[in-house]
C-alpha atoms as a PDB file:
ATOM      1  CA  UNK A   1     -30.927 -43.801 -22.646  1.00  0.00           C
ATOM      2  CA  UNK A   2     -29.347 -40.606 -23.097  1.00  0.00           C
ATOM      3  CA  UNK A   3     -30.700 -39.116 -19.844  1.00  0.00           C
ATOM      4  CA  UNK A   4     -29.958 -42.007 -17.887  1.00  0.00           C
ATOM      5  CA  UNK A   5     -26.092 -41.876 -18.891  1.00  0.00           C
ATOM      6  CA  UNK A   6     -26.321 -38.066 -18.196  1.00  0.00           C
ATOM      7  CA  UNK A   7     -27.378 -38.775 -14.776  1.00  0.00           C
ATOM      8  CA  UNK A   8     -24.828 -41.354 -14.314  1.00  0.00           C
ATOM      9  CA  UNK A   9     -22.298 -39.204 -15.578  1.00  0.00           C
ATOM     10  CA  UNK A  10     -23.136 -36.654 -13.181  1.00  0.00           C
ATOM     11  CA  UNK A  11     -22.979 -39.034 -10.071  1.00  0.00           C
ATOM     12  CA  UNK A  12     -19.769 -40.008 -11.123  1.00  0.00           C
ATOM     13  CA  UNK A  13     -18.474 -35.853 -11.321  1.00  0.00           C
ATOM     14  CA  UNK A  14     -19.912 -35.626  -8.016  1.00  0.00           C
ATOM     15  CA  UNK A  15     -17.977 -38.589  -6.655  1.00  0.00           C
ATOM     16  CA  UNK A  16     -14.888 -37.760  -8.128  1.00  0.00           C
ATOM     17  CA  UNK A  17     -15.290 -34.283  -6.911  1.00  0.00           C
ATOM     18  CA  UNK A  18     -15.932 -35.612  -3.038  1.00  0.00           C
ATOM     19  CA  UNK A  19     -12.810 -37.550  -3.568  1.00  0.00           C
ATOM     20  CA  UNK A  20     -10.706 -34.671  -4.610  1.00  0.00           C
ATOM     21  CA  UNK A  21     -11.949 -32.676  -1.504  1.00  0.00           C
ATOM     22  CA  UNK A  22     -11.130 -35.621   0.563  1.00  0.00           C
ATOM     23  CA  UNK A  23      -7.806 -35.412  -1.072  1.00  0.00           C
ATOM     24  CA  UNK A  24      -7.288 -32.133  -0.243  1.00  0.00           C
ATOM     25  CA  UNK A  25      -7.995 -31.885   3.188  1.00  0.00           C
ATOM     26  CA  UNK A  26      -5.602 -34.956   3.782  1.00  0.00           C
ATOM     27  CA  UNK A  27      -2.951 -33.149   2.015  1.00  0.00           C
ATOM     28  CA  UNK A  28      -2.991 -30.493   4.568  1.00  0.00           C
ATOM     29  CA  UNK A  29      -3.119 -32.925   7.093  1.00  0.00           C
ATOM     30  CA  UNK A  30      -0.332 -35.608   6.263  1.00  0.00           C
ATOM     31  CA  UNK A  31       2.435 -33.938   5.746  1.00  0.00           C
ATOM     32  CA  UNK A  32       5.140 -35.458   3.761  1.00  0.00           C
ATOM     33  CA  UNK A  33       8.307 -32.417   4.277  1.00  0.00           C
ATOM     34  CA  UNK A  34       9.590 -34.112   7.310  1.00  0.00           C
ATOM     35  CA  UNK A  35      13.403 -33.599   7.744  1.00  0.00           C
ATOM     36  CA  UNK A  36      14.905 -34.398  11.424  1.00  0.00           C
ATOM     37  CA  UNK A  37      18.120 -32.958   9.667  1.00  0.00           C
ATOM     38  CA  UNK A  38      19.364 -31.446  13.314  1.00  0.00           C
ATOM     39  CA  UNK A  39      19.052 -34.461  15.134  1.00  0.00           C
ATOM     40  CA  UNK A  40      16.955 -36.707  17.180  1.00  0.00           C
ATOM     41  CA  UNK A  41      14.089 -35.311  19.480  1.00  0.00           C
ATOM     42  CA  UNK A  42      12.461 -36.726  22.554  1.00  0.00           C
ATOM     43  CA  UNK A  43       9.182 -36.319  24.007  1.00  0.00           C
ATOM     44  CA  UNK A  44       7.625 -36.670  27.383  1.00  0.00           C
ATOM     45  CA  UNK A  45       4.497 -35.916  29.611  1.00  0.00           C
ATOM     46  CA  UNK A  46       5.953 -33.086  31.694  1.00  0.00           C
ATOM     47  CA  UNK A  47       2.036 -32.591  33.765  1.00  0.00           C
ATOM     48  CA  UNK A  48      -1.544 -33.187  32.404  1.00  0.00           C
ATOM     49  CA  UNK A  49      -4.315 -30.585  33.272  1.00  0.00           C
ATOM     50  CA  UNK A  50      -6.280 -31.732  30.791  1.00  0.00           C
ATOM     51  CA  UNK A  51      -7.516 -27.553  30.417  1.00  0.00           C
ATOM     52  CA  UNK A  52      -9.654 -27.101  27.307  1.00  0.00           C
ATOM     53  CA  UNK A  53      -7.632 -23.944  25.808  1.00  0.00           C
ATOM     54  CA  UNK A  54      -6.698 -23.043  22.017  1.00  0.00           C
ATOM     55  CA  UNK A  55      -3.347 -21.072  23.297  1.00  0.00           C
ATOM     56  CA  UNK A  56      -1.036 -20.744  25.554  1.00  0.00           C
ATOM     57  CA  UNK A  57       1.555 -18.066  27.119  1.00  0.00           C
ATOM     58  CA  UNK A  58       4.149 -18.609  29.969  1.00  0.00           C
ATOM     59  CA  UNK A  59       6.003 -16.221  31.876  1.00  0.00           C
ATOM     60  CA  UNK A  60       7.972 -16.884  35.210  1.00  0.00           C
ATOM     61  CA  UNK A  61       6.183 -19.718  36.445  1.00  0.00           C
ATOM     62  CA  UNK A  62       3.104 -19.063  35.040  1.00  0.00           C
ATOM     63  CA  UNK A  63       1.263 -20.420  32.071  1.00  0.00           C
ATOM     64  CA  UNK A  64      -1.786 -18.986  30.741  1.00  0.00           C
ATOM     65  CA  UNK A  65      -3.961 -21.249  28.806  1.00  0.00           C
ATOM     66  CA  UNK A  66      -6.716 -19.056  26.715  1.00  0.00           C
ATOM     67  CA  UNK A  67      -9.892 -20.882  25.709  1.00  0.00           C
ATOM     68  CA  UNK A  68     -11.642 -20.530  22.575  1.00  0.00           C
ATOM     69  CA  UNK A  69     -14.811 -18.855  21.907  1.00  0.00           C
ATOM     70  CA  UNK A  70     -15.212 -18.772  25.488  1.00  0.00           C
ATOM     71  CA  UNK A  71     -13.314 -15.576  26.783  1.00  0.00           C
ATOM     72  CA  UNK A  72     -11.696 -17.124  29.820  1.00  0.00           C
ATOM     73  CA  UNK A  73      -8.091 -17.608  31.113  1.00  0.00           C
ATOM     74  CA  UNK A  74      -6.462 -20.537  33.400  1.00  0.00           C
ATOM     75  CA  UNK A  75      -3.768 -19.290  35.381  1.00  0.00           C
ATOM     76  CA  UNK A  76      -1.417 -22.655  35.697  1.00  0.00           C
ATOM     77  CA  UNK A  77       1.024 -22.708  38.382  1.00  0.00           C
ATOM     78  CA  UNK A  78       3.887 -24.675  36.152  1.00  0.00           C
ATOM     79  CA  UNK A  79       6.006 -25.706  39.110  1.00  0.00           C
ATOM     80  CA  UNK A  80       3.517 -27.040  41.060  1.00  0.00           C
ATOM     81  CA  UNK A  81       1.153 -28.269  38.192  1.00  0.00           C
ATOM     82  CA  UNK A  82      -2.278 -26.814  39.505  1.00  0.00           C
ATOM     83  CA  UNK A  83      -4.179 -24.334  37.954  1.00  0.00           C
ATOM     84  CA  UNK A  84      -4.578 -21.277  40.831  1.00  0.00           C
ATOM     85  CA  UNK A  85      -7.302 -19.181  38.915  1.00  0.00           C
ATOM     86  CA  UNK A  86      -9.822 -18.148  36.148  1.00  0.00           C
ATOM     87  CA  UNK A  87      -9.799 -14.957  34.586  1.00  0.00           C
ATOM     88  CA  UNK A  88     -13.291 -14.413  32.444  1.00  0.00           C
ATOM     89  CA  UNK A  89     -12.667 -11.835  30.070  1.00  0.00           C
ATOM     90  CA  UNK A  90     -15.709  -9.287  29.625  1.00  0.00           C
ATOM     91  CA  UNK A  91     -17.161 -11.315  26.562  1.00  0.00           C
ATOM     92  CA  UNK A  92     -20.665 -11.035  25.431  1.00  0.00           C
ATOM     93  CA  UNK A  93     -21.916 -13.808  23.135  1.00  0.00           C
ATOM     94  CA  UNK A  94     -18.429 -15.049  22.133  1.00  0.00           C
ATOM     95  CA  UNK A  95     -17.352 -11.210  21.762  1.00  0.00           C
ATOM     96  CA  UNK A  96     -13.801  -9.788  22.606  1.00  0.00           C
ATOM     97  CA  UNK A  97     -14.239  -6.308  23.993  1.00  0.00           C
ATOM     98  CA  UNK A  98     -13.133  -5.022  21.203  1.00  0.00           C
ATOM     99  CA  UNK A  99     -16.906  -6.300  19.810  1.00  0.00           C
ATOM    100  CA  UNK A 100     -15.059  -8.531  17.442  1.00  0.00           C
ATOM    101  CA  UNK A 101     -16.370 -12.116  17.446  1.00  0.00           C
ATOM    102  CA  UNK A 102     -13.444 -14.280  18.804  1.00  0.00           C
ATOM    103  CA  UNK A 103     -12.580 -16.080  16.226  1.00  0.00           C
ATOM    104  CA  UNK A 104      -9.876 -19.283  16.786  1.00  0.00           C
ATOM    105  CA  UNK A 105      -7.244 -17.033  19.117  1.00  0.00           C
ATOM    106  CA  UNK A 106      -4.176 -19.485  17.704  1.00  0.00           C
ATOM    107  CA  UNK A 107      -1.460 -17.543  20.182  1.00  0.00           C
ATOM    108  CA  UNK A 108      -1.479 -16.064  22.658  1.00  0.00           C
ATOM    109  CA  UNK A 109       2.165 -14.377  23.468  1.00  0.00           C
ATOM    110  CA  UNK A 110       3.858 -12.253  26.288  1.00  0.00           C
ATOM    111  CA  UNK A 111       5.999  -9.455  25.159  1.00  0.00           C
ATOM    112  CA  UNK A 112       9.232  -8.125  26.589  1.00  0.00           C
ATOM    113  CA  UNK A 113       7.378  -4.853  27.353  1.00  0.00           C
ATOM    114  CA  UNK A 114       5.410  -3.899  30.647  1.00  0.00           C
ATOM    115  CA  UNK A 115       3.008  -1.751  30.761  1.00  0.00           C
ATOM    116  CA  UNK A 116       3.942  -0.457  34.205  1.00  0.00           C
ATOM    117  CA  UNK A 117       7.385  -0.971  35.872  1.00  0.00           C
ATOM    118  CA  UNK A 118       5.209  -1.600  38.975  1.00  0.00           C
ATOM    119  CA  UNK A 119       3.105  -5.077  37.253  1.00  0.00           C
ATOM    120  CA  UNK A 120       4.335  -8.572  37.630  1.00  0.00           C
ATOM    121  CA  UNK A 121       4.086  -9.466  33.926  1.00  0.00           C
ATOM    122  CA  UNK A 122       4.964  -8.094  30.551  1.00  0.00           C
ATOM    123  CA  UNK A 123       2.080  -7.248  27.871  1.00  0.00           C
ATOM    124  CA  UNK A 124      -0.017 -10.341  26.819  1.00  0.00           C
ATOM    125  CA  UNK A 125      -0.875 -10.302  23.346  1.00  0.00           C
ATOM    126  CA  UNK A 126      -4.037 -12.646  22.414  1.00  0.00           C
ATOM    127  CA  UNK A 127      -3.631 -13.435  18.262  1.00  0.00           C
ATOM    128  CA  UNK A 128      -7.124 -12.858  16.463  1.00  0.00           C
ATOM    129  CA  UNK A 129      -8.394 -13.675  12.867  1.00  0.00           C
ATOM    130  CA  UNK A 130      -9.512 -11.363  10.310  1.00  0.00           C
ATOM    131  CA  UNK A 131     -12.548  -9.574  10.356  1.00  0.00           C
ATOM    132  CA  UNK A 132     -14.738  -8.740   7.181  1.00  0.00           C
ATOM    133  CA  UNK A 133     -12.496  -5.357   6.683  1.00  0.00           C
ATOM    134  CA  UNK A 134      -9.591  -8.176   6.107  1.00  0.00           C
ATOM    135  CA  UNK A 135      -7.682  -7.220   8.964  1.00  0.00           C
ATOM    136  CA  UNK A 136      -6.525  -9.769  11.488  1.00  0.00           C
ATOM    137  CA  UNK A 137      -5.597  -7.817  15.000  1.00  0.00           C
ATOM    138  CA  UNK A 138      -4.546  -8.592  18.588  1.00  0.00           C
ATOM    139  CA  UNK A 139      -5.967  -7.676  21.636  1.00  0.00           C
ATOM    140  CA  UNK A 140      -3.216  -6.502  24.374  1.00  0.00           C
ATOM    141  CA  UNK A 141      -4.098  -7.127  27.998  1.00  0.00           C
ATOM    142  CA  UNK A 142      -1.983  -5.815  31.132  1.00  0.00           C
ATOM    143  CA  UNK A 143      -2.285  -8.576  33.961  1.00  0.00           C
ATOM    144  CA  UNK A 144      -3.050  -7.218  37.113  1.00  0.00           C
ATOM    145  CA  UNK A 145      -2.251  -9.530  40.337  1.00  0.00           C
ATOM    146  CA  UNK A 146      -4.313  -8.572  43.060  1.00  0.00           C
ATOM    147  CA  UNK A 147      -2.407 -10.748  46.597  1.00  0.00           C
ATOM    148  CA  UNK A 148      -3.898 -10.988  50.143  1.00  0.00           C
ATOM    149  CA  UNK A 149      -1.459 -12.885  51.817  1.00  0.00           C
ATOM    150  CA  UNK A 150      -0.298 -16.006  50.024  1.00  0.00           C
ATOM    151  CA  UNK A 151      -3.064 -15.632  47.903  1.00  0.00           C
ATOM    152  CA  UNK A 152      -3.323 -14.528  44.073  1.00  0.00           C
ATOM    153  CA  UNK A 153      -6.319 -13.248  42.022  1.00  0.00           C
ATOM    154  CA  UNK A 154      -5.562 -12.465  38.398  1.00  0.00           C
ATOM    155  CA  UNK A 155      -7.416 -10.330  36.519  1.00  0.00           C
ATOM    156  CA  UNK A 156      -6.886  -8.304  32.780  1.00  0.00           C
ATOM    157  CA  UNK A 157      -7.371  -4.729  31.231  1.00  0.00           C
ATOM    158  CA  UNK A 158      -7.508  -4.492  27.591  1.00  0.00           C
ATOM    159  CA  UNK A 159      -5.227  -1.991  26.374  1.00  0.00           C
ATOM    160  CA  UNK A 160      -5.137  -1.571  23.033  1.00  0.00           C
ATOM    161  CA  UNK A 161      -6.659  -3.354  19.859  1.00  0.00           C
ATOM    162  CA  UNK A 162      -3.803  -4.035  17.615  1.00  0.00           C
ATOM    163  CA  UNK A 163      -4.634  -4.138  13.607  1.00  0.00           C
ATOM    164  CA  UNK A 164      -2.067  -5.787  11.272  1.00  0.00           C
ATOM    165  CA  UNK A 165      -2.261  -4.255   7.595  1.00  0.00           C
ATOM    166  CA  UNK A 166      -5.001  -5.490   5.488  1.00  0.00           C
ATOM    167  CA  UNK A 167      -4.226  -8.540   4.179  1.00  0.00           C
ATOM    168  CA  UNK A 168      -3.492  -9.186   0.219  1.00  0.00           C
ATOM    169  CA  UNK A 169      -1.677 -12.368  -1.605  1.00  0.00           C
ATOM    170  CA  UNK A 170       1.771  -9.959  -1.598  1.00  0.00           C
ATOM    171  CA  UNK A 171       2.199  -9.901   2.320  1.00  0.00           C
ATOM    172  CA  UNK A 172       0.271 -12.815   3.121  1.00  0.00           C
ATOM    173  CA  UNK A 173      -1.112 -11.323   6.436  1.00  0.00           C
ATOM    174  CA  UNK A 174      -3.941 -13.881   6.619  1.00  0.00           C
ATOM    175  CA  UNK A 175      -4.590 -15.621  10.039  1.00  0.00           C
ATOM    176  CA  UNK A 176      -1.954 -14.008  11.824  1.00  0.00           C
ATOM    177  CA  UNK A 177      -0.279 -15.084  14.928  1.00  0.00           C
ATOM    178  CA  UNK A 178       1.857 -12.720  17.147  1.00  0.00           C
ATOM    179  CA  UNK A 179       5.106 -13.919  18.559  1.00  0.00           C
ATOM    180  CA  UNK A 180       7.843 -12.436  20.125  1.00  0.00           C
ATOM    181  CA  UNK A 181      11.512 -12.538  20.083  1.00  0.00           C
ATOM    182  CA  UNK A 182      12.298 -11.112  23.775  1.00  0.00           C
ATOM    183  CA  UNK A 183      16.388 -10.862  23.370  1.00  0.00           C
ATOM    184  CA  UNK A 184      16.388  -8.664  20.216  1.00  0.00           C
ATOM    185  CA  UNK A 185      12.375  -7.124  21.444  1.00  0.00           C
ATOM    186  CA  UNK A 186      10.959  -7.577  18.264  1.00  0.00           C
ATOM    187  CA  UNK A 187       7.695  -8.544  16.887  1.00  0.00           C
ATOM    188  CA  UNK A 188       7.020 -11.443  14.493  1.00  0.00           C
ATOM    189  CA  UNK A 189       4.185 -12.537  12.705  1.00  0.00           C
ATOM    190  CA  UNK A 190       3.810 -16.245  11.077  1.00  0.00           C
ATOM    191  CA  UNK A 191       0.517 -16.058   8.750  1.00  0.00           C
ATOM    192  CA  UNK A 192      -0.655 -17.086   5.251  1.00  0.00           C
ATOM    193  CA  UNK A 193      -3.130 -15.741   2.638  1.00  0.00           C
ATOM    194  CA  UNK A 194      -6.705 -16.345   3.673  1.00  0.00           C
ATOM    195  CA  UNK A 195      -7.630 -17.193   0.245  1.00  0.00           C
ATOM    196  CA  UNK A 196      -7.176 -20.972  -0.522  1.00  0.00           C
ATOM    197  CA  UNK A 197      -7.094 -19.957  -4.148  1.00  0.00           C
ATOM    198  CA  UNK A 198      -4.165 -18.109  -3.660  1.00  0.00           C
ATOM    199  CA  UNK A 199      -1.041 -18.905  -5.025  1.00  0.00           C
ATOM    200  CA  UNK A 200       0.688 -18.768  -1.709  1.00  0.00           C
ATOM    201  CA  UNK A 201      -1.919 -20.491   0.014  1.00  0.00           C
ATOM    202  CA  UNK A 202       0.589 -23.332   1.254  1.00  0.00           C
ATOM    203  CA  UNK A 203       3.122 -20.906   2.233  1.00  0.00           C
ATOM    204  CA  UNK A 204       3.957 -19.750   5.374  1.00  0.00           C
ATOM    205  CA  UNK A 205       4.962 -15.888   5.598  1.00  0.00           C
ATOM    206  CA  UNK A 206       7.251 -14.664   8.567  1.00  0.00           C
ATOM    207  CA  UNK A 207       7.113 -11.009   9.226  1.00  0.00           C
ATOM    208  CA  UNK A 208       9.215  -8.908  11.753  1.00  0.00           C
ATOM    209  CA  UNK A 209       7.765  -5.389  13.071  1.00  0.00           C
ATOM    210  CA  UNK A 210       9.119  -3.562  15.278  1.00  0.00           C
ATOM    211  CA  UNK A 211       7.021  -3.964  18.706  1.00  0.00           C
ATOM    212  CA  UNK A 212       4.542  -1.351  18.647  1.00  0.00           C
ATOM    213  CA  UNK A 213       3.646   1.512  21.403  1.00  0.00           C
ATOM    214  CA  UNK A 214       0.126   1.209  23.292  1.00  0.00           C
ATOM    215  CA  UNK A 215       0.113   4.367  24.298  1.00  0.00           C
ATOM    216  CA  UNK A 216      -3.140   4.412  21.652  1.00  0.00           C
ATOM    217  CA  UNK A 217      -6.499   2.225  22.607  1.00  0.00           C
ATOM    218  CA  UNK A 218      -6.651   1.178  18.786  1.00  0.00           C
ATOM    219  CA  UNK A 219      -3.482   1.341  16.769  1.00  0.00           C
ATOM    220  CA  UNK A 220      -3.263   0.356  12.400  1.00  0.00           C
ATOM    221  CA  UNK A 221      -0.211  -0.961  11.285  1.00  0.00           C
ATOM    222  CA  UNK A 222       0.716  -0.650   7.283  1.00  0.00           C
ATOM    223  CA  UNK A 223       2.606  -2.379   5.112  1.00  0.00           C
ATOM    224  CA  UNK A 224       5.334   0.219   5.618  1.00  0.00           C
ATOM    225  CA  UNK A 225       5.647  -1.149   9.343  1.00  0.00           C
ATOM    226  CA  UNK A 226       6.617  -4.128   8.082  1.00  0.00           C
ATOM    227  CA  UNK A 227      10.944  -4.361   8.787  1.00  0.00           C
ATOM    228  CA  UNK A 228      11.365  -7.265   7.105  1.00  0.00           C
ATOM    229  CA  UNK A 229       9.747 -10.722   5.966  1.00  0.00           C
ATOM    230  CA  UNK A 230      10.488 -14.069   4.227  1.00  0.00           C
ATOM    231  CA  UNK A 231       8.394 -16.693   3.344  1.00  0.00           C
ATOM    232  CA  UNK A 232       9.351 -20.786   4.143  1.00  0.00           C
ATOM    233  CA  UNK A 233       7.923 -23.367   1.726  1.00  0.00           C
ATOM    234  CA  UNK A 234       5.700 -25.495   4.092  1.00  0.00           C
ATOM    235  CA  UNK A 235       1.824 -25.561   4.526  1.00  0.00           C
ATOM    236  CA  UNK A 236       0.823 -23.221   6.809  1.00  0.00           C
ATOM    237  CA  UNK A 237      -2.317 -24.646   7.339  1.00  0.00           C
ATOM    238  CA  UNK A 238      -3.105 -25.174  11.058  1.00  0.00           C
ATOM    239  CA  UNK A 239      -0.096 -23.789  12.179  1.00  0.00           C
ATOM    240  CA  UNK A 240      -0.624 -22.438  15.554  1.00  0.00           C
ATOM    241  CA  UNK A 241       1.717 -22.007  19.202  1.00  0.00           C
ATOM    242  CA  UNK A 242       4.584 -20.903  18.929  1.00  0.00           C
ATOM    243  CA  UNK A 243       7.955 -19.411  20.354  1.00  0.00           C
ATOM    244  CA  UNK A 244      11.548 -17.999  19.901  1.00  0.00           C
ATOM    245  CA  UNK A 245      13.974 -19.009  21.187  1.00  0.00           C
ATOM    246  CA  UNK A 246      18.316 -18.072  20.372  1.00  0.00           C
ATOM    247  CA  UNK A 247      16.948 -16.716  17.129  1.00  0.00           C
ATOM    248  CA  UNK A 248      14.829 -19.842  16.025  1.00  0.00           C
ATOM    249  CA  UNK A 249      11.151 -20.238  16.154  1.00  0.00           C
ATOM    250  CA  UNK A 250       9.573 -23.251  17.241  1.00  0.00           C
ATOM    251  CA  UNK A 251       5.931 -23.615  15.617  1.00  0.00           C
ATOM    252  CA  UNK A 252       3.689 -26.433  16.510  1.00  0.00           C
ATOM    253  CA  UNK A 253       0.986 -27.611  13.558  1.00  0.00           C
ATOM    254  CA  UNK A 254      -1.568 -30.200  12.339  1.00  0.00           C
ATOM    255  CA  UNK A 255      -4.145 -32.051  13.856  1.00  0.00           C
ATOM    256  CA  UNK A 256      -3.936 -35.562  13.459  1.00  0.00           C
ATOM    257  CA  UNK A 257      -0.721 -35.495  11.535  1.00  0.00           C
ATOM    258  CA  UNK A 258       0.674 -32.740  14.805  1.00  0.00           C
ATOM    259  CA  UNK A 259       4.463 -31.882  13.699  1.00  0.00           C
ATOM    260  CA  UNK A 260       6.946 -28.982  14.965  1.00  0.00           C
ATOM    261  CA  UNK A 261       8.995 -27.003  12.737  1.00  0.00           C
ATOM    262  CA  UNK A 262      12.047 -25.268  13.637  1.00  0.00           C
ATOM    263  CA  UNK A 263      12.655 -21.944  11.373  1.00  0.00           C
ATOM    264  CA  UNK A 264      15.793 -19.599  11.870  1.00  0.00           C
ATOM    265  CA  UNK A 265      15.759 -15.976  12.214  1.00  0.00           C
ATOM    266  CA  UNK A 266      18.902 -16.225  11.008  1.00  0.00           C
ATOM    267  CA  UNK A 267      19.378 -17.516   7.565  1.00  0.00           C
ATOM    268  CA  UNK A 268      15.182 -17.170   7.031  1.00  0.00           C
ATOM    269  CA  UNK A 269      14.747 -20.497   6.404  1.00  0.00           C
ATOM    270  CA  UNK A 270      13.318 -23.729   7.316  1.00  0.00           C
ATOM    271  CA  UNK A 271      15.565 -25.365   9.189  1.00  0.00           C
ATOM    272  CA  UNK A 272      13.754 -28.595  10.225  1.00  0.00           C
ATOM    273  CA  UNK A 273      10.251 -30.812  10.356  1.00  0.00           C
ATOM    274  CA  UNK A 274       9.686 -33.429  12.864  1.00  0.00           C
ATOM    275  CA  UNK A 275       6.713 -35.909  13.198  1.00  0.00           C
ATOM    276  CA  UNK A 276       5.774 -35.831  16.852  1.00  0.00           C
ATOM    277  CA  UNK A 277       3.032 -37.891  16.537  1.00  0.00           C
ATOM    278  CA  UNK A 278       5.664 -40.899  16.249  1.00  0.00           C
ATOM    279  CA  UNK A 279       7.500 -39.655  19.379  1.00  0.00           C
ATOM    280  CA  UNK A 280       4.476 -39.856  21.347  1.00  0.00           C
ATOM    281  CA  UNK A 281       2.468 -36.574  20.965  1.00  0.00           C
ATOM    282  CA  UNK A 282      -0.708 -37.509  20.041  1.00  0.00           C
ATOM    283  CA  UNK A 283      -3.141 -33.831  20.045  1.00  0.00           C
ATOM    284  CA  UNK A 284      -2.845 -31.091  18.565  1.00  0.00           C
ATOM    285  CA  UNK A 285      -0.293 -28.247  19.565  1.00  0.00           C
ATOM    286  CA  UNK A 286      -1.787 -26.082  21.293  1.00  0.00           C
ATOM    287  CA  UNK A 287       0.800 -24.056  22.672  1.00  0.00           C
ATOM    288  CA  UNK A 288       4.836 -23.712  22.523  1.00  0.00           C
ATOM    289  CA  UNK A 289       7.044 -22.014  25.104  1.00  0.00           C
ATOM    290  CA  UNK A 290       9.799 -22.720  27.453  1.00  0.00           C
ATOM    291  CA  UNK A 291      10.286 -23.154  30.853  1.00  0.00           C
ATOM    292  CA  UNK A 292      13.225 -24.081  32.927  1.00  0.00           C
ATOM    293  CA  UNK A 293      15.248 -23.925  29.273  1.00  0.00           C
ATOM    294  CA  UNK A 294      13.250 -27.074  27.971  1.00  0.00           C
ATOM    295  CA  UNK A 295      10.865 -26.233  25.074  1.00  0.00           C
ATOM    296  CA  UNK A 296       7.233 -27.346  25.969  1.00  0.00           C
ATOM    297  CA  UNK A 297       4.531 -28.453  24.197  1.00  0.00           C
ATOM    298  CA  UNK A 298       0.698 -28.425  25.380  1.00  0.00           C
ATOM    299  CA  UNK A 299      -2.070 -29.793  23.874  1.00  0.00           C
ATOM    300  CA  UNK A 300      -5.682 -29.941  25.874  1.00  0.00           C
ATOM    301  CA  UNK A 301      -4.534 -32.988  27.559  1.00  0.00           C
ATOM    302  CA  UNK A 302      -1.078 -32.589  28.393  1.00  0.00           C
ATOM    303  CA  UNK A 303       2.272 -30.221  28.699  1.00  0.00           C
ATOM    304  CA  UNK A 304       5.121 -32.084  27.124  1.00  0.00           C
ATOM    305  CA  UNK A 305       8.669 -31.902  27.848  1.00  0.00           C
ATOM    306  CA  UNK A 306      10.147 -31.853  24.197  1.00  0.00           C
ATOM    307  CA  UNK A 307      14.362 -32.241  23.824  1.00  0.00           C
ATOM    308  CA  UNK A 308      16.090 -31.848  20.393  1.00  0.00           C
ATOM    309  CA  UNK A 309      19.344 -32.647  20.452  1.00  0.00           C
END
């Protein structure tokens, strides 16, 4: 009799422990800090390429949608909604050339820097995770545009391998993502701790650095590089795409809950949450930029015209 209570005690552990889980992967999921405090925001299909891609970069008229895992970039002409070419990045078996395996590249981001006064576009910076040494790094490509008459073929160089200080629970330099602020040509970094025991797990840290040189193939930042940083109390789970834009950044998160948040660079804070699943965006954010001066949205179905008010 004992035994058999034993064993029914256990089943009922492991049920309540399955429930927790569920629990907490719901929590980070649904989330409940929604504050539309600046206003009321529209949504709209802007085009629909339907592009499988895990990030996304514009510049001019171009948007560059960056798959996942499989090393290859769309080139997507945003004016005339048509994607114009494929760049395959020289990936081996889900390798970067770095010989990093590539992980979940969350952003991808142009910077206000060119490489050459001569090239078309400024500096792409492709966001990776961490690798065992607990360093997460970005991979810096120079586009090269190669035209024969009206016609464009895109291709990449990497340039340099970018390394972000090793992460610990004090800077929070988990999962980073690389975004730039091209007015004040700066360098920010929205992460969290890797650790999910960590105290800071569900907070999102926003560093600033000053935007590196890549006049070195591989380049290690410290904490030292670090100009300043503040931290904004929101889960900053699944928080990926994002831009800046007059000193606020737009971040798109969540999966079946997706939201954006608006921080400012300004008063490092948290400025406002919206639920864009109610106004109609129904994927994941996959990317955040603007274009035309209207922010955009893209998922892997659509690009989304998004107005706040």
């Amino acid at each position: 009799m004992m035994k058999l209570n034993f064993c029914k005690s256990k089943s009922i552990m492991f049920i309540l422990l399955i429930f927790c889980a569920i629990l907490s992967c719901a929590a980070y999921d649904n989330f409940d800090d929604f504050s539309d405090i600046t206003g009321e925001i529209s949504i709209a299909v802007y085009s629909s390429p339907a592009i499988t891609h895990q990030s996304a970069a514009i510049y001019s008229n171009y948007a560059f949608f960056v798959t996942d895992k499989r090393a290859y970039i769309y080139v997507y002409d945003i004016s005339n909604c048509q994607v114009i070419d494929t760049i395959k990045l020289s990936a081996v078996n889900s390798k970067t050339p770095s010989g990093y395996i590539l992980y979940h590249c969350n952003q991808s981001s142009f910077s206000p820097m060119f490489y050459s006064s001569d090239d078309k576009f400024p500096l792409l910076y492709i966001s990776q995770r961490a690798s065992k040494d607990m360093r997460c790094f970005a991979e810096v490509y120079r586009i090269i545009v190669n035209e024969n008459g009206e016609c464009q073929k895109f291709s990449v160089k990497l340039i340099q391998k970018l390394y972000f200080p090793v992460m610990n629970e004090q800077n929070a330099l988990g999962n980073v993502n690389v975004v730039f602020d091209a007015e004040c040509k700066k360098m920010y970094t929205y992460s969290r701790n890797n650790d999910t025991a960590a105290s800071n797990h569900n907070v999102c840290r926003i560093s600033c650095f000053d935007i590196p040189p890549v006049n070195e193939s591989k380049l290690f930042l410290s904490d030292e590089d670090i100009v300043s940083s503040f931290s904004i109390d929101c889960s900053a789970v699944n928080m990926q795409g994002a831009c800046i834009h007059n000193g606020l950044i737009y971040i798109g998160q969540g999966i079946s809950t997706p939201i954006l948040r608006i921080v400012s660079l300004e008063t490092n804070s948290l400025i406002a949450s919206y639920d864009i699943k109610k106004r109609g965006y129904n994927f994941e954010p996959e990317g955040c930029f603007w274009y035309n001066n209207n922010l955009m949205l893209c998922s892997k179905k659509n690009i989304y015209n998004v107005t706040v008010n």
